[in-house]
Protein backbone atom coordinates (compact mmCIF):
# COMPACT_ATOMS: atom_id res chain seq x y z
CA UNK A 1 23.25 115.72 40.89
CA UNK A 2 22.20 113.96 37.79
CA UNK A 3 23.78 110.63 37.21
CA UNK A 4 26.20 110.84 34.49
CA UNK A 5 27.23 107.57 32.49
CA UNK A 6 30.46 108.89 31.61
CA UNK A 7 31.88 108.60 35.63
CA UNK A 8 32.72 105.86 37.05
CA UNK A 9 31.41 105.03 40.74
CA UNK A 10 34.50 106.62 42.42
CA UNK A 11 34.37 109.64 39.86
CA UNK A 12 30.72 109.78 40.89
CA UNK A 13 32.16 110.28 44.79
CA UNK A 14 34.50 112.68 44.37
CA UNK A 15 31.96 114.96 42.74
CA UNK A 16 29.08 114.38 45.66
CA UNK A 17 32.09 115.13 48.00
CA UNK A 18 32.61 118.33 46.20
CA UNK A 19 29.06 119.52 46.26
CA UNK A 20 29.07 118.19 49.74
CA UNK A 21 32.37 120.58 50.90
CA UNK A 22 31.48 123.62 48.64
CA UNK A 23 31.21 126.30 51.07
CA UNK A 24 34.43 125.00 53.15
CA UNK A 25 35.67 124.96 49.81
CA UNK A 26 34.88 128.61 48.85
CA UNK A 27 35.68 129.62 52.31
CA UNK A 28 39.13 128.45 51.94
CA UNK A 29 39.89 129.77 48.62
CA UNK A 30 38.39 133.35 50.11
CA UNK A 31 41.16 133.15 52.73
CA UNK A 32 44.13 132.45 50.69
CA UNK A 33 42.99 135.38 48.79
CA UNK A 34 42.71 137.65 51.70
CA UNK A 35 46.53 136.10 52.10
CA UNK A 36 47.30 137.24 48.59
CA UNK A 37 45.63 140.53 48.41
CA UNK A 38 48.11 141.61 51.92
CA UNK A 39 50.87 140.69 49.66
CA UNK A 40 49.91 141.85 46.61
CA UNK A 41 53.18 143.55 45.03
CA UNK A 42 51.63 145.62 42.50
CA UNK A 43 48.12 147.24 41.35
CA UNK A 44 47.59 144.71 38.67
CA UNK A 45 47.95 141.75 40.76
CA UNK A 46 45.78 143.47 43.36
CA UNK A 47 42.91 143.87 40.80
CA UNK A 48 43.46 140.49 39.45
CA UNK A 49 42.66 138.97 42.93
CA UNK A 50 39.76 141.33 44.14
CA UNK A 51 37.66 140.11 41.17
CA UNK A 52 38.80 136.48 41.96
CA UNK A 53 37.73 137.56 45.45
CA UNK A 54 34.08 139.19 43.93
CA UNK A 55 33.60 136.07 41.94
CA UNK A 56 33.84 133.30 45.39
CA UNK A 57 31.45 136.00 47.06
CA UNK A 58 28.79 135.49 44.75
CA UNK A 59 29.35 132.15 44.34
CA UNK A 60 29.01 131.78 47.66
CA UNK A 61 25.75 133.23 47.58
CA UNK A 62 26.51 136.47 49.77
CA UNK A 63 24.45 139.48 49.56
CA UNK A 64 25.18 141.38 46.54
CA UNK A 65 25.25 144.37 48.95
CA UNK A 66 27.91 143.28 51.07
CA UNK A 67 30.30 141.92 47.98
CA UNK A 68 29.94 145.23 46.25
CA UNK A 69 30.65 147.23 49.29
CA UNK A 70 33.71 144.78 50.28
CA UNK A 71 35.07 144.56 46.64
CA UNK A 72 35.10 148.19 45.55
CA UNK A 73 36.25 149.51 48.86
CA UNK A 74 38.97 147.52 47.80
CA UNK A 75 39.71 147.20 51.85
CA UNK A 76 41.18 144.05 52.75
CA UNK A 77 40.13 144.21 56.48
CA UNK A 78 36.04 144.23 55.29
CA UNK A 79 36.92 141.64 53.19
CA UNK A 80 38.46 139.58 55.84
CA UNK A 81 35.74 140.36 58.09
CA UNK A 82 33.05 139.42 55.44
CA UNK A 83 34.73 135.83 55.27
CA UNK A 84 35.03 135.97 58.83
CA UNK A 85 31.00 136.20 59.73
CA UNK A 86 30.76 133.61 56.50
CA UNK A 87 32.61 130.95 58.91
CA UNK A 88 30.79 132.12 62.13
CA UNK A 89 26.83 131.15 60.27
């Protein structure tokens, strides 16, 4: 990362620590969302999360493949199994 003048040394940490814990960090926020999505009262809340869900995917640098056949199967099991194999490399 490019050194910023505007962060102070500790600032400078908790941003390399960041970068450092990404993919734990998308990993994590993938699982809650499989959480959510199982609870998920209503249609609009459901959509709301699958596209939060399609958004870590890619962010997370999965196959484009994979997150368009887990997202618009819209089946929380492939999902879960997606993040699953994501832990497991």
């Amino acid at each position: 990362m490019a050194k910023r003048p505007d962060l102070s040394h500790a600032q400078h940490k908790i941003v390399d620590r960041y970068y450092a814990n990404h993919d734990t960090i998308l990993i994590t926020k993938l699982q809650e969302l499989i959480g959510d999505l199982y609870m998920a009262a209503d249609a609009k809340a459901a959509e709301k999360l699958w596209k939060r869900a399609e958004t870590a995917l890619r962010a997370a640098k999965v196959e484009e493949a994979k997150v368009v056949k887990a997202t618009s199967a819209r089946d929380v099991k492939l999902l879960a199994l997606l993040v699953e194999g994501m832990i497991k490399r």
